[in-house]
Protein backbone atom coordinates (compact mmCIF):
# COMPACT_ATOMS: atom_id res chain seq x y z
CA UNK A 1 -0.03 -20.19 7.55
CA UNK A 2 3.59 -20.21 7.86
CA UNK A 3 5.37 -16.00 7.61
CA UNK A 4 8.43 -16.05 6.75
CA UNK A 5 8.99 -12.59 7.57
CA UNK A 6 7.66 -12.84 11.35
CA UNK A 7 7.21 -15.67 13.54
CA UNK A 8 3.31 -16.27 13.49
CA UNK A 9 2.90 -16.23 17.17
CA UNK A 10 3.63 -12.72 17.10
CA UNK A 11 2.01 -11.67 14.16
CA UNK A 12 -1.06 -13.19 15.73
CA UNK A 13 -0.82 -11.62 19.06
CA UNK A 14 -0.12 -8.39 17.73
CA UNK A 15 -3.34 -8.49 15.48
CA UNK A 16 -5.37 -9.69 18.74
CA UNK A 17 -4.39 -5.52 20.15
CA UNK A 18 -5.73 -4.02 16.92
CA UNK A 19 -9.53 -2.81 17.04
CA UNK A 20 -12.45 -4.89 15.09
CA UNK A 21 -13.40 -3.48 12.02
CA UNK A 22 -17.07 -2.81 11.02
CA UNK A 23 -19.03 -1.65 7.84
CA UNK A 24 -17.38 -2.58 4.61
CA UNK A 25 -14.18 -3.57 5.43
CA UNK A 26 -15.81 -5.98 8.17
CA UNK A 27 -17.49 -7.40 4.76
CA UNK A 28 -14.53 -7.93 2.82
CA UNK A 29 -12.63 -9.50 5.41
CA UNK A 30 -15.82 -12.12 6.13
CA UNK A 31 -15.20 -12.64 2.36
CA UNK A 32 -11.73 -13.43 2.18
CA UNK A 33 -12.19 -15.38 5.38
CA UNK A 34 -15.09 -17.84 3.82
CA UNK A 35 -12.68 -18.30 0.86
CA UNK A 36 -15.76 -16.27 -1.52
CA UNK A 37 -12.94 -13.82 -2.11
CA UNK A 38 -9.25 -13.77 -2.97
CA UNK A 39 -9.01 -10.32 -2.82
CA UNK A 40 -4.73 -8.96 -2.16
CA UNK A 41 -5.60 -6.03 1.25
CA UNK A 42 -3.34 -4.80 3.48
CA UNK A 43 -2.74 -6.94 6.93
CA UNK A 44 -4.18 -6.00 10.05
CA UNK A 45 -0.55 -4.93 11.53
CA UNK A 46 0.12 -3.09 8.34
CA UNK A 47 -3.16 -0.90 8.70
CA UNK A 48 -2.56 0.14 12.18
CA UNK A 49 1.19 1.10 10.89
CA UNK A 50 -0.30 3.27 8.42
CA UNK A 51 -2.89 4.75 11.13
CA UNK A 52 -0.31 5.89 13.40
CA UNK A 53 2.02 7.27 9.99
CA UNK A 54 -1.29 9.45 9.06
CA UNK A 55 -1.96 10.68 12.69
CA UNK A 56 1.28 12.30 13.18
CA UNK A 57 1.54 13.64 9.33
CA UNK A 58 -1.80 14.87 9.66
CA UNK A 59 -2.68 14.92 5.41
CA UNK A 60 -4.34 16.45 3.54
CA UNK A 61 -3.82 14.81 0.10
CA UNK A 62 -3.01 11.34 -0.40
CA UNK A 63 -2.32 9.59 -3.40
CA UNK A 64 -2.74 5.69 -3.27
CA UNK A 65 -1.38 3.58 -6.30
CA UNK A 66 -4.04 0.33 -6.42
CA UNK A 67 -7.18 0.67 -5.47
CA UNK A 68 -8.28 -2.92 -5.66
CA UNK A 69 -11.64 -3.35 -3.92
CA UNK A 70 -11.24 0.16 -1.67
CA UNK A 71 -10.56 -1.55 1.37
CA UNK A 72 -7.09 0.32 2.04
CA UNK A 73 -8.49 3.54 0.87
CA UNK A 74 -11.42 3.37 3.09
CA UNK A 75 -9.21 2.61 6.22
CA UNK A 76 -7.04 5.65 5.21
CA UNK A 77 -10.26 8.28 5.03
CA UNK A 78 -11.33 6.71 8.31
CA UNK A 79 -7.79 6.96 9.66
CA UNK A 80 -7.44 10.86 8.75
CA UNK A 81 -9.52 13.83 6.91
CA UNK A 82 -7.53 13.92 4.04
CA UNK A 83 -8.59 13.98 0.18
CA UNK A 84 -7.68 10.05 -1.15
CA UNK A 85 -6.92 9.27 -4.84
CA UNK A 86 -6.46 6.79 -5.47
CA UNK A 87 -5.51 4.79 -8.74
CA UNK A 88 -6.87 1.08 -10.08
CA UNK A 89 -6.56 0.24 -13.64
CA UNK A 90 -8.77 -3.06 -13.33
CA UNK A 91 -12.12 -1.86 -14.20
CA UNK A 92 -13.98 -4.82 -12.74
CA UNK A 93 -12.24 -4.21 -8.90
CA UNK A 94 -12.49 -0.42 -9.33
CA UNK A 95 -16.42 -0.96 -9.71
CA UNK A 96 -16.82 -2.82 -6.56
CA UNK A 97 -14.61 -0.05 -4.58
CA UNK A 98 -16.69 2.82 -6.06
CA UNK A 99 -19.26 0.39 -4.61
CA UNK A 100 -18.00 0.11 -1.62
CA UNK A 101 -16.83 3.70 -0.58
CA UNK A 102 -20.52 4.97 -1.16
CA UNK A 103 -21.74 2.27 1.15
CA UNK A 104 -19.77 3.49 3.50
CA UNK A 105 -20.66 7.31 2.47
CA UNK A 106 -17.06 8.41 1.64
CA UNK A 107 -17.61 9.40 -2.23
CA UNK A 108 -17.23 13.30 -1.44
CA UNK A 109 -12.81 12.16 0.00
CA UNK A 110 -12.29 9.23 -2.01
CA UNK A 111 -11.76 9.40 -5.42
CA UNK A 112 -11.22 6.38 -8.20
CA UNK A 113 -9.09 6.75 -11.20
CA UNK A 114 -9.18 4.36 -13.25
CA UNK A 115 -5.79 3.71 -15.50
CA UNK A 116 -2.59 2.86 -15.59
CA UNK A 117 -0.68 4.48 -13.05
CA UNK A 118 2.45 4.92 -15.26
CA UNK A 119 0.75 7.39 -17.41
CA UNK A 120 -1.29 8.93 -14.82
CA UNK A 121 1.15 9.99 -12.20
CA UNK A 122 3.37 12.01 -15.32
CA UNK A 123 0.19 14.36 -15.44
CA UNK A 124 0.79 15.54 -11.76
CA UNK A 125 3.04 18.65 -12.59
CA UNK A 126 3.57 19.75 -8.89
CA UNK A 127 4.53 18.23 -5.46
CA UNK A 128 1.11 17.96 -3.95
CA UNK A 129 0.78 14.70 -2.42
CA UNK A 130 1.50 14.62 1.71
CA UNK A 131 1.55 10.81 1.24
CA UNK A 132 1.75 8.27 -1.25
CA UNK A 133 0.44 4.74 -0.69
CA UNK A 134 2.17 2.14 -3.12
CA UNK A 135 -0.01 -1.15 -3.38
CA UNK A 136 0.27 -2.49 -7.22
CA UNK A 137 1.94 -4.55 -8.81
CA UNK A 138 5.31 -5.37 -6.66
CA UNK A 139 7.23 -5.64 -10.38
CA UNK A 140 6.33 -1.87 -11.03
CA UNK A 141 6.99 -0.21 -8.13
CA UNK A 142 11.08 0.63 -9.39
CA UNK A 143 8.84 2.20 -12.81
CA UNK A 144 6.24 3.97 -10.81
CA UNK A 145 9.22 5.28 -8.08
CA UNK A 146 10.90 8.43 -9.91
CA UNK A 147 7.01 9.85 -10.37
CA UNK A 148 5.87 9.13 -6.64
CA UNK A 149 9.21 11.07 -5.31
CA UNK A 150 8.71 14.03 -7.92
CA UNK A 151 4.73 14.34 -6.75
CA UNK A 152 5.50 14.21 -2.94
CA UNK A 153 5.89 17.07 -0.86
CA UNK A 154 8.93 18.05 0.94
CA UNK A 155 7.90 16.49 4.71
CA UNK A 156 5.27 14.14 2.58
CA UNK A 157 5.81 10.14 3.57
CA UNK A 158 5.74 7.18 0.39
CA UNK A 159 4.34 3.98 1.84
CA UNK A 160 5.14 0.83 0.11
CA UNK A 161 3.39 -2.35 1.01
CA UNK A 162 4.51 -5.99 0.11
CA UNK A 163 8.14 -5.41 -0.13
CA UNK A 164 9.46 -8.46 0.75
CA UNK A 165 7.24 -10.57 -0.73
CA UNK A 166 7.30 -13.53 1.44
CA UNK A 167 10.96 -12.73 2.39
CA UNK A 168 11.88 -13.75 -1.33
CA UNK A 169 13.46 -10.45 -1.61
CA UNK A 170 15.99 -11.52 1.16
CA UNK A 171 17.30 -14.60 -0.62
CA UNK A 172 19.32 -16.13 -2.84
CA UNK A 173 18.10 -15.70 -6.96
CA UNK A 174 19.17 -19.61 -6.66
CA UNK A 175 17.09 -20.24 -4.12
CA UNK A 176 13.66 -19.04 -4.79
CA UNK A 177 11.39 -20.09 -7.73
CA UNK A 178 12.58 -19.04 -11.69
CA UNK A 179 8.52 -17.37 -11.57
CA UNK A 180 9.62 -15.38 -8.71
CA UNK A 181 13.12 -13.84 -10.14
CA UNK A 182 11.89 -11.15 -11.52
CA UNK A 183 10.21 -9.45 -8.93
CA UNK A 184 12.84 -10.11 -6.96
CA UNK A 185 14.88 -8.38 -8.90
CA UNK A 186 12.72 -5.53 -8.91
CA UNK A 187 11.88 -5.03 -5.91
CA UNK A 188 15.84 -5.79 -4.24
CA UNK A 189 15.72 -2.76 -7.02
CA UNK A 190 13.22 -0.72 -5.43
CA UNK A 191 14.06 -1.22 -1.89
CA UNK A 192 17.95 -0.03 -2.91
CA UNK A 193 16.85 2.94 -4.66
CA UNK A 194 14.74 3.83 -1.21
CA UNK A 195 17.59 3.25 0.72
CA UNK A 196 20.16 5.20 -1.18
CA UNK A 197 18.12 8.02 -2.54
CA UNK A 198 19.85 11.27 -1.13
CA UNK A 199 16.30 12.98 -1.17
CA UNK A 200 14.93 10.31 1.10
CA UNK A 201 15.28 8.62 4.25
CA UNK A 202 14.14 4.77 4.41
CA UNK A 203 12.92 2.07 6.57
CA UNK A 204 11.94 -1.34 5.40
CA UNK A 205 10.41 -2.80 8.40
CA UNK A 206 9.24 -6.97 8.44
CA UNK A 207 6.00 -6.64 9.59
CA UNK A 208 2.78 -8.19 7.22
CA UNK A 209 4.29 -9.17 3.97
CA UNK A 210 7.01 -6.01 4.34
CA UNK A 211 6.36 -2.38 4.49
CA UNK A 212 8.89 0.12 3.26
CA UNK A 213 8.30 3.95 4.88
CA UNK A 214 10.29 6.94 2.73
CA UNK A 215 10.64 10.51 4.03
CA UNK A 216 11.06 13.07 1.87
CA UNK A 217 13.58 15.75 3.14
């Protein structure tokens, strides 16, 4: 399939370095890859990104925003010994992952909640979060922003994934599809409040479908 983000020779040879995955997230990727599934997880490149990010901050909470099926979640508890939580507010998808994390016997560090994550992250009243893991919606990550910088720690790390959205987010309003405008707009919204936030420091790097990494000083 054609990236517009990274030339697909490289994308492919830097997936061929990354280790196999077993267990559940073997499964879902068999699924997706026999077209059974068309469930949205996080690309190979983009998990070993977020491996190396949770070695050196060595968590102990994380907060991730879109649970989907669990695969992300259960890559993070296997990537570190930190608490997850970690937010859906489909009920259906949220089944399967509470599904999934207790086949692979990681209900006692990863916790579903199921809701909206607009009203859930205003009921976190301190900065307790080492990390935060954005993978929603791409239109509400500018919404769900002000909350994920208030519930970070000083030193804590907010992940976004799918920034540039197929390197829409790098062109012309004119030039892209009227369906695709708005998240455009949103997310050229998101990545400049990352970038110019005097509480953060940024870095949108074009690897998968665009990760965004924000520091919290």
């Amino acid at each position: 399939m054609f990236n517009e983000i990274a030339h697909d020779y490289i994308t492919q040879y830097i997936r061929a370095l990354g280790s196999v995955r077993t267990g559940v997230m073997l499964e879902i990727e068999q699924e997706i890859a026999m077209e059974n599934a068309g469930y949205p997880i996080i690309k190979p490149e983009v998990a070993s990104l977020i491996t190396v990010l949770l070695a050196m901050q060595k968590p102990e909470n994380v907060l991730e925003i879109g649970t989907n099926v669990g695969y992300s979640a259960i890559h993070m508890a296997k990537s570190c010994a930190a608490k997850i939580k970690t937010i859906e507010r489909n009920e259906k998808v949220a089944a399967i992952a509470i599904n999934n994390i207790k086949k692979e016997g990681l209900q006692d560090r990863i916790f579903v909640i199921e809701g909206d994550a607009l009203d859930i992250l205003q009921t976190v009243q301190t900065a307790k979060y080492d990390v935060v893991f954005m993978d929603c919606a791409k239109g509400q990550y500018i919404n769900l922003l002000e909350n994920s910088i208030r519930i970070l720690k000083t030193g804590g790390i907010l992940i976004a994934d799918n920034v540039l959205h197929d390197g829409v987010v790098a062109k012309s309003r004119y030039n892209i599809d009227k369906k695709n405008r708005t998240i455009q707009r949103r997310l050229k919204e998101f990545l400049w409040a990352i970038t110019h936030n005097e509480n953060l420091i940024s870095s949108v790097i074009p690897i998968g479908d665009g990760v965004s990494i924000s520091y919290k000083k």
